[in-house]
C-alpha atoms as a PDB file:
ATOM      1  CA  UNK A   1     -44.326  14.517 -21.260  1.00  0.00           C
ATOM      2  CA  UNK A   2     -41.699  11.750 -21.367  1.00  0.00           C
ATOM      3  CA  UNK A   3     -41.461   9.067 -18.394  1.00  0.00           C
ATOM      4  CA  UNK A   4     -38.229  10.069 -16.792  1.00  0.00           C
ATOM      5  CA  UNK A   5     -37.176   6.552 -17.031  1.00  0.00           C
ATOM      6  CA  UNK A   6     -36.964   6.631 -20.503  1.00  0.00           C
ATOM      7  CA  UNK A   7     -34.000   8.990 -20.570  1.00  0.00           C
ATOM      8  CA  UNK A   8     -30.477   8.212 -20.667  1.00  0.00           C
ATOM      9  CA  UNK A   9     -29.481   8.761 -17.092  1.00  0.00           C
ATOM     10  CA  UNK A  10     -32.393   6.921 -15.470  1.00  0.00           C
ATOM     11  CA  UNK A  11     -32.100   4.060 -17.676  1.00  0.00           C
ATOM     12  CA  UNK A  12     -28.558   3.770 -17.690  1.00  0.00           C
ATOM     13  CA  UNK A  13     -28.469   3.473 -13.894  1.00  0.00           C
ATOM     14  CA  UNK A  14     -31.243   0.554 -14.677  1.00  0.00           C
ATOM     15  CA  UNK A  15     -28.940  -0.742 -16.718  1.00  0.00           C
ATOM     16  CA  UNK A  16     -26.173  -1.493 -14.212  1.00  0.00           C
ATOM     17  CA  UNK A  17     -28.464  -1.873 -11.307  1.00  0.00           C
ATOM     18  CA  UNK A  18     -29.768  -4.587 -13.488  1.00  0.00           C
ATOM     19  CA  UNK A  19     -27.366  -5.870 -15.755  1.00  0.00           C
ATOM     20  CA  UNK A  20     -23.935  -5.281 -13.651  1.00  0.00           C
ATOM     21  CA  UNK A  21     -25.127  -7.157 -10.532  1.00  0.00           C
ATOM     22  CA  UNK A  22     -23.295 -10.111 -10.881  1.00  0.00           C
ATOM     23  CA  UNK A  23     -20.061  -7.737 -11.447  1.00  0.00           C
ATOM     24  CA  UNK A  24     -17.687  -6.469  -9.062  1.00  0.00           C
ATOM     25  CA  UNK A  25     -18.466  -3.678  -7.172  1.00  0.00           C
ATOM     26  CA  UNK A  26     -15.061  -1.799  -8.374  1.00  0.00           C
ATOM     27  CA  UNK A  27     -16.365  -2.607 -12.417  1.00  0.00           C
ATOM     28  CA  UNK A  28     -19.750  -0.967 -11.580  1.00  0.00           C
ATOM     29  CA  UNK A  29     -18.340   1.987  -9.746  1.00  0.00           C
ATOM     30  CA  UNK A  30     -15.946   2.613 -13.137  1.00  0.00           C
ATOM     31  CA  UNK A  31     -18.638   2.124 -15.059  1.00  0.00           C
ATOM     32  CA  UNK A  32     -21.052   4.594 -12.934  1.00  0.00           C
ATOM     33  CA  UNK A  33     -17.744   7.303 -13.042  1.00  0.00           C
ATOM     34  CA  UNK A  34     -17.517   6.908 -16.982  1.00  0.00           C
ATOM     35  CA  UNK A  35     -21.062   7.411 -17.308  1.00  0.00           C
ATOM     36  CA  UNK A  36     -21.296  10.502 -14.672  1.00  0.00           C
ATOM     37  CA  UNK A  37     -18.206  11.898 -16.165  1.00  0.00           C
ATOM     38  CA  UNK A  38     -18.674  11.692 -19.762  1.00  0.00           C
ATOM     39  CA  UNK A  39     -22.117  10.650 -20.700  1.00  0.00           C
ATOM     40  CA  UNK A  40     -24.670  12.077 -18.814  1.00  0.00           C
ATOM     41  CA  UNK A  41     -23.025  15.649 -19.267  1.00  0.00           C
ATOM     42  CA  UNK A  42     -23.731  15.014 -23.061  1.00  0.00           C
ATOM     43  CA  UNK A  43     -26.817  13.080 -23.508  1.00  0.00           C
ATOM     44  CA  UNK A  44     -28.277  12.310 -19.522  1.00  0.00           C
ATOM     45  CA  UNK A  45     -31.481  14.292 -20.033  1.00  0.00           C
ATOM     46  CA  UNK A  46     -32.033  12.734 -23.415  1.00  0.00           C
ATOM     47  CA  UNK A  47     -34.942  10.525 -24.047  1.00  0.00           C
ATOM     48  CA  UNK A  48     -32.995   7.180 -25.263  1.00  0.00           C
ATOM     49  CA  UNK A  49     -35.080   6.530 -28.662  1.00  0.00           C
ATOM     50  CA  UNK A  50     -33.755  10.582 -29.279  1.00  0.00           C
ATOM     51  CA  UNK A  51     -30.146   9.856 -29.017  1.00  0.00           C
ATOM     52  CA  UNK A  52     -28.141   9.326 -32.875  1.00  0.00           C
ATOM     53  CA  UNK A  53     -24.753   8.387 -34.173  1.00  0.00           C
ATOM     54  CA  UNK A  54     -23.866  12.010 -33.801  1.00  0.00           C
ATOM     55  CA  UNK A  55     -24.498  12.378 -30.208  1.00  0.00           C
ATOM     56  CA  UNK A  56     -22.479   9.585 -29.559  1.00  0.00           C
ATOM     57  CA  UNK A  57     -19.272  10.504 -32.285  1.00  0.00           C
ATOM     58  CA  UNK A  58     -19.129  14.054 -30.447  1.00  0.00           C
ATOM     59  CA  UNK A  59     -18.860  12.133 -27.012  1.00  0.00           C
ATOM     60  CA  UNK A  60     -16.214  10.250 -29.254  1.00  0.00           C
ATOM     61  CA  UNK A  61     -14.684  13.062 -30.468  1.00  0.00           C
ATOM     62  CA  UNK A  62     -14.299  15.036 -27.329  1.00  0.00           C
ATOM     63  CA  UNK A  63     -11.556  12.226 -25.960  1.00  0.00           C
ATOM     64  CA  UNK A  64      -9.492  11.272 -28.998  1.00  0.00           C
ATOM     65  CA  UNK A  65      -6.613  12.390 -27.149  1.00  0.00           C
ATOM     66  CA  UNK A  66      -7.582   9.307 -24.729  1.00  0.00           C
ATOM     67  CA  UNK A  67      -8.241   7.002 -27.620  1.00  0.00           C
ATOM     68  CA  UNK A  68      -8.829   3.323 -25.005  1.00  0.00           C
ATOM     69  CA  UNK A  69     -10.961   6.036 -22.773  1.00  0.00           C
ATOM     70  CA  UNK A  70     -12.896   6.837 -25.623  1.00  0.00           C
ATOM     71  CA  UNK A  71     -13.765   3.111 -26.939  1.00  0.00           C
ATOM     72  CA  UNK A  72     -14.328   2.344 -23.143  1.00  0.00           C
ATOM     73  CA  UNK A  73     -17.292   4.770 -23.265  1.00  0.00           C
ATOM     74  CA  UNK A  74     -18.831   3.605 -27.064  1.00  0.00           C
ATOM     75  CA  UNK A  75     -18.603   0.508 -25.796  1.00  0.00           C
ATOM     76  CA  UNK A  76     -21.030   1.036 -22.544  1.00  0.00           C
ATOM     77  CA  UNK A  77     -23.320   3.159 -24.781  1.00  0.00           C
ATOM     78  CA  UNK A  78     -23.439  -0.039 -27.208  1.00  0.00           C
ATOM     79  CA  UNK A  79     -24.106  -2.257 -24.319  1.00  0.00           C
ATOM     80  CA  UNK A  80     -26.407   0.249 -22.880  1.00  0.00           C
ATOM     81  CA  UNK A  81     -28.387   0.190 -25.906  1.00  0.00           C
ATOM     82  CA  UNK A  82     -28.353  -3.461 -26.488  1.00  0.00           C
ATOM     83  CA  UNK A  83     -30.188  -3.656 -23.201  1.00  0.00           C
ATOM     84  CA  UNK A  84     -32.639  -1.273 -24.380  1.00  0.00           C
ATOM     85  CA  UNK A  85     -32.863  -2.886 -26.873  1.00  0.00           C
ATOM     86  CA  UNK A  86     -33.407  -5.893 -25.562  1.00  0.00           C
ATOM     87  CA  UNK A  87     -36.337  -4.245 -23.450  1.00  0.00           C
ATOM     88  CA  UNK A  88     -38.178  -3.042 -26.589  1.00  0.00           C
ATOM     89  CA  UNK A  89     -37.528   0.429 -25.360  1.00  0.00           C
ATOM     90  CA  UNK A  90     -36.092   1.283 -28.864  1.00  0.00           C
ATOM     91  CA  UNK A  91     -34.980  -0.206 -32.245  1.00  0.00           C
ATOM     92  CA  UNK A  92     -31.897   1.270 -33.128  1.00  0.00           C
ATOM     93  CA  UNK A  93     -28.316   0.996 -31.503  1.00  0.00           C
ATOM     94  CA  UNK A  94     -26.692   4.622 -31.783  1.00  0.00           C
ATOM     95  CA  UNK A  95     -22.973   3.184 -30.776  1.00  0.00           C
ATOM     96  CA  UNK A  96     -23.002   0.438 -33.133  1.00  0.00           C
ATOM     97  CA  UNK A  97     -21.942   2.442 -36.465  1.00  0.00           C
ATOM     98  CA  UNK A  98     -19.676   4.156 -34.501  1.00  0.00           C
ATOM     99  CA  UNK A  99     -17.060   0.842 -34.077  1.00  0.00           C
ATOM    100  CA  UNK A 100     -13.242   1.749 -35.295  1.00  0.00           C
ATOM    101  CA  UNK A 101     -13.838   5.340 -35.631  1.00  0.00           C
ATOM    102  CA  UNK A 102     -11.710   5.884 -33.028  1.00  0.00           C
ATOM    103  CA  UNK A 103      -8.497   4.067 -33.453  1.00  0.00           C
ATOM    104  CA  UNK A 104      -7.209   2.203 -30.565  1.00  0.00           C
ATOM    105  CA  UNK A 105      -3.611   1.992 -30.047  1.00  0.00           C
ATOM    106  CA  UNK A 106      -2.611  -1.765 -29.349  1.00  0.00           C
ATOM    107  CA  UNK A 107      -2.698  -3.201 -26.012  1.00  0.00           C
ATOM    108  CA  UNK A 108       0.457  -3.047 -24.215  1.00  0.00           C
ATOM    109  CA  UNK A 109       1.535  -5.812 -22.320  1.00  0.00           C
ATOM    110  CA  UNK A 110       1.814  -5.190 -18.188  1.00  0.00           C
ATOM    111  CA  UNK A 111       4.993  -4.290 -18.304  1.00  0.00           C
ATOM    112  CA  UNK A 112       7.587  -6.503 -16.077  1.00  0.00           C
ATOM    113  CA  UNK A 113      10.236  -5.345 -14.169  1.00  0.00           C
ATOM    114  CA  UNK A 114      13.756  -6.790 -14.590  1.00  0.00           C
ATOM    115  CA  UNK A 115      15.455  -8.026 -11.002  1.00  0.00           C
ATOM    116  CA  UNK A 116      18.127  -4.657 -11.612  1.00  0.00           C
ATOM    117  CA  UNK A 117      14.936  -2.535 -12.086  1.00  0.00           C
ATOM    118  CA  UNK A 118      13.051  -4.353  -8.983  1.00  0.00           C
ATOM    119  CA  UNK A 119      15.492  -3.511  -6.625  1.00  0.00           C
ATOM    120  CA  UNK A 120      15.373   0.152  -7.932  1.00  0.00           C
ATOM    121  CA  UNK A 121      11.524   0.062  -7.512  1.00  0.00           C
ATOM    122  CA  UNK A 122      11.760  -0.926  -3.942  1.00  0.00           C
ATOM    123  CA  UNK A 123      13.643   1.858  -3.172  1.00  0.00           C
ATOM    124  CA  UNK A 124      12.274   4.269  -4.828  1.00  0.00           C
ATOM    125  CA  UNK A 125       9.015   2.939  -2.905  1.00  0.00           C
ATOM    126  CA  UNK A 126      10.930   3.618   0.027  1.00  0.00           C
ATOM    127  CA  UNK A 127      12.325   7.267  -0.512  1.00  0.00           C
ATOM    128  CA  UNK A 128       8.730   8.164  -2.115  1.00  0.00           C
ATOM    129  CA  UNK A 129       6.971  10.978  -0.044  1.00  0.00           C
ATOM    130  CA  UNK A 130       4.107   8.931   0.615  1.00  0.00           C
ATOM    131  CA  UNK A 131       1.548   8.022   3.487  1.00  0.00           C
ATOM    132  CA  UNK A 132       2.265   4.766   4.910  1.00  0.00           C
ATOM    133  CA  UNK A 133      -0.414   3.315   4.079  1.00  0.00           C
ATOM    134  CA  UNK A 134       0.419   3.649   0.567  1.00  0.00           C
ATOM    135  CA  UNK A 135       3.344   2.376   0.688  1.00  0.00           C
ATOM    136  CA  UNK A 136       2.568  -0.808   2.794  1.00  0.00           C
ATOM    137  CA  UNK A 137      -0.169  -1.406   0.344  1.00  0.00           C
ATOM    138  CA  UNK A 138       2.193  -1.454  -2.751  1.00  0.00           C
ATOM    139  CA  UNK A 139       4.624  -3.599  -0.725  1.00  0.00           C
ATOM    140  CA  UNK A 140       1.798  -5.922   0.228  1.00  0.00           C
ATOM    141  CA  UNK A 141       0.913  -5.669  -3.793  1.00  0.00           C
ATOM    142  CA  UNK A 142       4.485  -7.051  -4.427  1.00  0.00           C
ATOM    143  CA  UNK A 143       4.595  -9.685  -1.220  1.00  0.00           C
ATOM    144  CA  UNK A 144       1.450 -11.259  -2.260  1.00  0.00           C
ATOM    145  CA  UNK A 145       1.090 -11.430  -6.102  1.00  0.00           C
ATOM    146  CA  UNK A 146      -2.575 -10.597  -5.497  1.00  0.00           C
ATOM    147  CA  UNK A 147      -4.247  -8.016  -8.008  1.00  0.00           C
ATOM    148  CA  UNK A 148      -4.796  -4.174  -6.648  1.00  0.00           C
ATOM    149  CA  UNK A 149      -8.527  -4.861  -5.562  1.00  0.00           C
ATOM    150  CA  UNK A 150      -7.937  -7.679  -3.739  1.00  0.00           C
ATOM    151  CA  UNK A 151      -5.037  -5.959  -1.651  1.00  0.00           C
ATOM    152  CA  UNK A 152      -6.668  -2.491  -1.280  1.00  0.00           C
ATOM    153  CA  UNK A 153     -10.104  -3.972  -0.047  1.00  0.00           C
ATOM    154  CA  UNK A 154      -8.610  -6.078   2.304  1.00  0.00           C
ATOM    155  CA  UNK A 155      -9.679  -6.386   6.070  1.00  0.00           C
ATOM    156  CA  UNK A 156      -8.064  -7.530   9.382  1.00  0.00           C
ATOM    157  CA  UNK A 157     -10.610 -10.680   9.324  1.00  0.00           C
ATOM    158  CA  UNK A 158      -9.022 -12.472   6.668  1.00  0.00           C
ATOM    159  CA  UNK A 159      -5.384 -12.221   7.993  1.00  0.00           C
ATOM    160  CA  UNK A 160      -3.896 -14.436  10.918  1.00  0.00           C
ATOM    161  CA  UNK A 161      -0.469 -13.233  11.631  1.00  0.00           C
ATOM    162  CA  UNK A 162       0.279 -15.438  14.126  1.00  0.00           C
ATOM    163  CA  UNK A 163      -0.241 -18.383  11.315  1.00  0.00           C
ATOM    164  CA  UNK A 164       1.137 -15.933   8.548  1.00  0.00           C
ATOM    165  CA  UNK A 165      -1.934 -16.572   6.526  1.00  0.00           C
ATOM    166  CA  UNK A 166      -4.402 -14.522   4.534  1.00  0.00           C
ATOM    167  CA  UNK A 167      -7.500 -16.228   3.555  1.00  0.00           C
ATOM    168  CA  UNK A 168      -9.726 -14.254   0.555  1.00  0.00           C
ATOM    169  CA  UNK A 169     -12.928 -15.161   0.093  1.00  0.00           C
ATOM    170  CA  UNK A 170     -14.546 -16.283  -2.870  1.00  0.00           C
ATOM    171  CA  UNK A 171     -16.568 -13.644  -3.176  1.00  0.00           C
ATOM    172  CA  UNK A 172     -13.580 -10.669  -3.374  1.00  0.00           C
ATOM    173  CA  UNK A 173     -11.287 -12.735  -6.124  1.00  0.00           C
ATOM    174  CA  UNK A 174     -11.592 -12.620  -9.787  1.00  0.00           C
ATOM    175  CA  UNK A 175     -12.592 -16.042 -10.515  1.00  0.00           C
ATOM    176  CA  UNK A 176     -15.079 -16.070  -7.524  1.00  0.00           C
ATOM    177  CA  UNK A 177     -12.801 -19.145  -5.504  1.00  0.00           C
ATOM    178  CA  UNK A 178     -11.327 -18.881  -2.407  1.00  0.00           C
ATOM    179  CA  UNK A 179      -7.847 -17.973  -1.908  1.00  0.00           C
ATOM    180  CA  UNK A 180      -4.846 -18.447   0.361  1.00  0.00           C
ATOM    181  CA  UNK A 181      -1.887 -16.288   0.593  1.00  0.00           C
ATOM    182  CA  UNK A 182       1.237 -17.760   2.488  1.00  0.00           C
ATOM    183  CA  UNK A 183       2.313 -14.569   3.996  1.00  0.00           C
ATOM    184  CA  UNK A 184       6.378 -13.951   4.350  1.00  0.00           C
ATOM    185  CA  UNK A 185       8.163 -13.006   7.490  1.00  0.00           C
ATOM    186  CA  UNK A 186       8.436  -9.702   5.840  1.00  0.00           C
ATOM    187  CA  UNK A 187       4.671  -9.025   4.719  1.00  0.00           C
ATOM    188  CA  UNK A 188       3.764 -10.073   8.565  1.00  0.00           C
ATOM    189  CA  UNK A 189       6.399  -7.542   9.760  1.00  0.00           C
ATOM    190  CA  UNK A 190       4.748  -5.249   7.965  1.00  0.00           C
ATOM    191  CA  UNK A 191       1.307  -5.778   8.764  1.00  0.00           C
ATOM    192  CA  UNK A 192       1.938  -5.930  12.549  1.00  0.00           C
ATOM    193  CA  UNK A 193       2.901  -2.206  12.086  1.00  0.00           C
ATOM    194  CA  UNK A 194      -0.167  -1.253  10.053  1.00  0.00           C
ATOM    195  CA  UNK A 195      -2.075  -3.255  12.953  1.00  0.00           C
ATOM    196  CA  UNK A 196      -0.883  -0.731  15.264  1.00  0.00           C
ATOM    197  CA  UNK A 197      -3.076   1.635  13.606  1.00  0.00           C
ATOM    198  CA  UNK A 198      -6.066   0.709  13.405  1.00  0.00           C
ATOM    199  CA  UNK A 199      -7.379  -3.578  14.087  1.00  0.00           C
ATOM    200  CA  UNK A 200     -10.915  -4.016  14.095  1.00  0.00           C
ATOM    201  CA  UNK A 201     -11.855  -7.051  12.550  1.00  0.00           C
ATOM    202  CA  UNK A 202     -14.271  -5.305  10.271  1.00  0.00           C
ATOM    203  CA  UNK A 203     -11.690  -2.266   9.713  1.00  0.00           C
ATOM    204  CA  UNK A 204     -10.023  -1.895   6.741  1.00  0.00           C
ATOM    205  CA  UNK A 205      -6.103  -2.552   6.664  1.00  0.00           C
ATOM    206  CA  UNK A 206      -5.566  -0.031   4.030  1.00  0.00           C
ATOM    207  CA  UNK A 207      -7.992   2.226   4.955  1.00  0.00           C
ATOM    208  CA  UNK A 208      -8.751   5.787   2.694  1.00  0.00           C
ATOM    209  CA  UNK A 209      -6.308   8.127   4.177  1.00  0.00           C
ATOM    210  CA  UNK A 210      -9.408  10.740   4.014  1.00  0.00           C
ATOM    211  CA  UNK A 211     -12.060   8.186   5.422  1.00  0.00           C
ATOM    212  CA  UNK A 212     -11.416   5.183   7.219  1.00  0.00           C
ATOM    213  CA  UNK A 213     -14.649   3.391   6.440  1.00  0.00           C
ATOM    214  CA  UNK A 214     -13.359   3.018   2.572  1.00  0.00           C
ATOM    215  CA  UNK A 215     -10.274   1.469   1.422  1.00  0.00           C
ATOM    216  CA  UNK A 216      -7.934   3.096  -0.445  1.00  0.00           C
ATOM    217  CA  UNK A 217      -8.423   4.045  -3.745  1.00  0.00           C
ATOM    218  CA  UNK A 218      -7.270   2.424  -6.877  1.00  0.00           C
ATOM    219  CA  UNK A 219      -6.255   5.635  -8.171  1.00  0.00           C
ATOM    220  CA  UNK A 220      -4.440   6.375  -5.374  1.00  0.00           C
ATOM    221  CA  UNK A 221      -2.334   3.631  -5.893  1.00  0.00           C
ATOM    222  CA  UNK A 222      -2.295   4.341  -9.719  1.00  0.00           C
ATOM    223  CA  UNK A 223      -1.235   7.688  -9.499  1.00  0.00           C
ATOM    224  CA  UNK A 224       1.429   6.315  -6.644  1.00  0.00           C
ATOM    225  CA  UNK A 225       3.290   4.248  -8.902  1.00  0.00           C
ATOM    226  CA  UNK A 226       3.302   6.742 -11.761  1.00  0.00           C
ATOM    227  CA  UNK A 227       5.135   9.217  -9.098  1.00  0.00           C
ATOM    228  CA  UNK A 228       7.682   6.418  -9.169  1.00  0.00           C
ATOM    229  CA  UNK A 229      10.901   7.811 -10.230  1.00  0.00           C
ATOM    230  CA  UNK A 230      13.084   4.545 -10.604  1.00  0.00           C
ATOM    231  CA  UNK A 231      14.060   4.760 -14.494  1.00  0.00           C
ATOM    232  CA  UNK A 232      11.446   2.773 -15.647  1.00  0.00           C
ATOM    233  CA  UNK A 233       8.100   5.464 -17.246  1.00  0.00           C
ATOM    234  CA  UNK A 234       5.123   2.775 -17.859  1.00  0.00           C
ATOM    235  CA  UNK A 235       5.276   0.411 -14.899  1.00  0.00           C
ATOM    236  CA  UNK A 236       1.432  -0.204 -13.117  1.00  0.00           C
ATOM    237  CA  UNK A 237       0.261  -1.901  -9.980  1.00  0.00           C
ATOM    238  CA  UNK A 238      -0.736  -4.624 -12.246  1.00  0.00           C
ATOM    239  CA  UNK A 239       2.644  -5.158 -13.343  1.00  0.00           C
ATOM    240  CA  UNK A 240       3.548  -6.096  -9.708  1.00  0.00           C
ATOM    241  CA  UNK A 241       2.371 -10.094 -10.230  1.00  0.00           C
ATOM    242  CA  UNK A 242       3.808 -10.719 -13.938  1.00  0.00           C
ATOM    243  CA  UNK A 243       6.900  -9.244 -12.059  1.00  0.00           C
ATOM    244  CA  UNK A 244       6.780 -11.804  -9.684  1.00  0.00           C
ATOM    245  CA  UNK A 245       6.011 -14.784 -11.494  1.00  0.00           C
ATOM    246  CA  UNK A 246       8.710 -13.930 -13.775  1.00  0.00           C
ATOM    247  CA  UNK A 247      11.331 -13.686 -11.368  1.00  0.00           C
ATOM    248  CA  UNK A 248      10.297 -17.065  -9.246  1.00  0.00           C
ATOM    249  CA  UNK A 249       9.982 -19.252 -12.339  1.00  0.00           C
ATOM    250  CA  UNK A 250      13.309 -18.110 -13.564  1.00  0.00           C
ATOM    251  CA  UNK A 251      14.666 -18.990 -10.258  1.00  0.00           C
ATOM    252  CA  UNK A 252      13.241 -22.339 -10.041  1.00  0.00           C
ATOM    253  CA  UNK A 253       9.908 -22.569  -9.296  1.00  0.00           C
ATOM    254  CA  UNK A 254       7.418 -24.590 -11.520  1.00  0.00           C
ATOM    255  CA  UNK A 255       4.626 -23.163 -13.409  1.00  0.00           C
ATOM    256  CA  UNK A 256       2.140 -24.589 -11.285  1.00  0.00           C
ATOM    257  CA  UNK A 257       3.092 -23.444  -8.091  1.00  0.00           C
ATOM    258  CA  UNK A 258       3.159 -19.956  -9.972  1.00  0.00           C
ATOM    259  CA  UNK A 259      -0.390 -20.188 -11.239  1.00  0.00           C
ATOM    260  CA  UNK A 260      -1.831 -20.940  -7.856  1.00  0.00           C
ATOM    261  CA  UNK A 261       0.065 -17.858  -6.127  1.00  0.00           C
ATOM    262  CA  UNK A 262      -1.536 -15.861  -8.850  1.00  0.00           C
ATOM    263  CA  UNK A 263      -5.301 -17.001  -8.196  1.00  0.00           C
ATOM    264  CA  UNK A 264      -5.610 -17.909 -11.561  1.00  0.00           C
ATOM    265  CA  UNK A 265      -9.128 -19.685 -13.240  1.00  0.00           C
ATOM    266  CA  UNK A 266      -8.299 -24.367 -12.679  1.00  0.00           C
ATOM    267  CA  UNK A 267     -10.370 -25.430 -15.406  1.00  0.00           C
ATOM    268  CA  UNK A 268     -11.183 -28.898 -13.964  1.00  0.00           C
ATOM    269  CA  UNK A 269     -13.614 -27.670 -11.518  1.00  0.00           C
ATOM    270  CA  UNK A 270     -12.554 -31.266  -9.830  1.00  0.00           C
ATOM    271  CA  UNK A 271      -9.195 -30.068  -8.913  1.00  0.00           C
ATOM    272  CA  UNK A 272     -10.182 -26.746  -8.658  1.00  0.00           C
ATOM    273  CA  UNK A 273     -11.564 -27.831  -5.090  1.00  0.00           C
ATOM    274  CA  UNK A 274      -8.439 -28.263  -3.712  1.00  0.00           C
ATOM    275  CA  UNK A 275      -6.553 -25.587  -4.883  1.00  0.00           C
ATOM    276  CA  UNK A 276      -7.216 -23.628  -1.745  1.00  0.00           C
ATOM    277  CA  UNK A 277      -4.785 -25.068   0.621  1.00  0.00           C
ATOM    278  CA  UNK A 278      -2.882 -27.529  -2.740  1.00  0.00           C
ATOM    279  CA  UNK A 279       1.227 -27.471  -2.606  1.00  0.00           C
ATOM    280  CA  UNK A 280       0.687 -24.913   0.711  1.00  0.00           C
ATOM    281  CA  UNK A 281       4.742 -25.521   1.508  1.00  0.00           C
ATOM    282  CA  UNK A 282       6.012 -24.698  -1.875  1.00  0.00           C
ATOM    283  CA  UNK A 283       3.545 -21.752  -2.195  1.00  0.00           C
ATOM    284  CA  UNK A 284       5.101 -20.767   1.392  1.00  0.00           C
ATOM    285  CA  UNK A 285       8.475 -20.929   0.092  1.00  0.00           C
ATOM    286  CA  UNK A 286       8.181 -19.550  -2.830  1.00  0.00           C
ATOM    287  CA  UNK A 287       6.544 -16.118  -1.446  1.00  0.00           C
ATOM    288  CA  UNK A 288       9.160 -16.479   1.292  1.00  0.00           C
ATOM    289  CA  UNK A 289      12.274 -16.828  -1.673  1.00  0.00           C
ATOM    290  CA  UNK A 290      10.234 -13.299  -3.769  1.00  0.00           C
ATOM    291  CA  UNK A 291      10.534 -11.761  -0.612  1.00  0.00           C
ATOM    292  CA  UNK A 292      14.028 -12.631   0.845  1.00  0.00           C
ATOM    293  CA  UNK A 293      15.154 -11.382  -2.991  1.00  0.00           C
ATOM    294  CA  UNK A 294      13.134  -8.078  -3.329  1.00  0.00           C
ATOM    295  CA  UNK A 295      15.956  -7.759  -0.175  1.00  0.00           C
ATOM    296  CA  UNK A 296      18.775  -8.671  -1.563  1.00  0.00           C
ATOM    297  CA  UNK A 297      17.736  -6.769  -4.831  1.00  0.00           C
ATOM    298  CA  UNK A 298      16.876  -3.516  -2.771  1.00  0.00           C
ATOM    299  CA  UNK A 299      20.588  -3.277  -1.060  1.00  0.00           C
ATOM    300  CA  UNK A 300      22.253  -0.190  -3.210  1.00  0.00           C
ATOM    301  CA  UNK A 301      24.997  -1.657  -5.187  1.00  0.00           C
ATOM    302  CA  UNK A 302      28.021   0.140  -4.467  1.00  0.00           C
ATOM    303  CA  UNK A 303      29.313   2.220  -7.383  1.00  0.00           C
END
């Protein structure tokens, strides 16, 4: 009988366990759910060396309505395989033939909001019928320019209100340096009433509205902004920060100040040092400025 280890399942979760560590824990968890979802089903109880192309092409085939869904999951067979390859477990990578049978639409840009559309965002935030916590996490999303993760896992620890600071640390950002958001007068306002929920230090501040011990889920927030009913169809969480950036350097502010309120990678690792607290007043003002005109833009014009 085969060594259960040798399957697909069992290796695969191997694979991330041993592969994936370095990796964010959101990144494993989607690639656990794309595995649990759409491989395992298929091919799970498989021995690996007993898996072929046209296992793998009627995986494929099964979500060619979701052409980037499907690519997403050849491409963590291929790099499932490479590692088993890699561990002389077998010769042969089933994905690999498989590349461009599934065409792939191209990327879209993030799409940005114009200031007209940002003040209709805002209040169609507002009139949303939505949990609070939702909402104050996609306000948050806007007031900080920080990516979804990094809002939704956030916890009382890092913020001090009283200083109007949030400190990330290394370990939650992208590019693995620590980070300083400048909070506004309006993101403080705002978590002082989410602070009335719920403070422990440890706690969540956008907790799972199901289960307080986990933060909200991305696809909470996904399928949030999709509700959205402001005019605009294709506008994602992620478009929150090119939104921002957009709107302060047309208004003024230089690129660098922009870069460093989006946490982006310094490639001189000698400056990249100081880029925790570096140009802390204009980074102040500048969040302060987004946030004073995400108010001005959110007044209803009159018509």
């Amino acid at each position: 009988p085969k060594r259960s280890e040798d399957d697909v399942e069992a290796f695969s979760k191997r694979w991330v366990t041993e592969r994936l560590s370095t990796r964010t824990e959101g990144y494993r968890a989607q690639i656990l759910s794309r595995l649990e979802r759409f491989v395992w089903p298929a091919i799970g109880d498989k021995a690996l060396a007993e898996v072929n192309p046209r296992h793998v092409l009627e995986i494929l085939e099964a979500r060619r309505s979701t052409p980037n869904t499907a690519e997403g999951v050849r491409i963590i067979i291929q790099q499932l395989y490479n590692y088993a390859i890699q561990k002389l477990l077998v010769e042969v990578n089933p994905a690999l033939p498989l590349r461009g049978v599934i065409e792939v639409p191209p990327a879209e840009h993030h799409r940005h909001l114009s200031e007209p559309e940002l003040g209709a965002f805002w209040r169609s935030v507002e009139r949303q019928g939505a949990h609070f916590v939702t909402i104050a996490s996609t306000k948050l999303l806007m007031y900080s320019m920080c990516r979804k993760s990094e809002v939704l896992r956030a916890r009382w620890r890092e913020f001090d209100l009283e200083k109007g600071q949030w400190d990330l640390p290394a370990e939650r950002m992208k590019m693995k340096q620590p980070h300083r958001v400048y909070l506004s007068r309006q993101a403080v306002e705002l978590l002082t009433l989410l602070k009335a929920l719920g403070s422990e230090p440890q706690a969540y501040v956008f907790p799972s509205i199901l289960r307080s011990s986990v933060p909200l889920g991305e696809a909470t927030l996904n399928h949030f902004f999709k509700r959205l009913d402001f005019g605009v169809s294709d506008f994602s969480p992620h478009g929150t920060r090119g939104t921002a950036a957009t709107l302060l350097r047309e208004h003024g502010f230089s690129r660098d100040v922009v870069e460093l309120l989006l946490a982006h990678a310094e490639r001189n690792k000698v400056t990249a040092a100081y880029h925790h607290h570096e140009m802390a007043e204009e980074r102040r003002r500048a969040l302060q400025y987004l946030a004073d005109q995400i108010d001005r833009l959110a007044v209803p014009t009159a018509t």
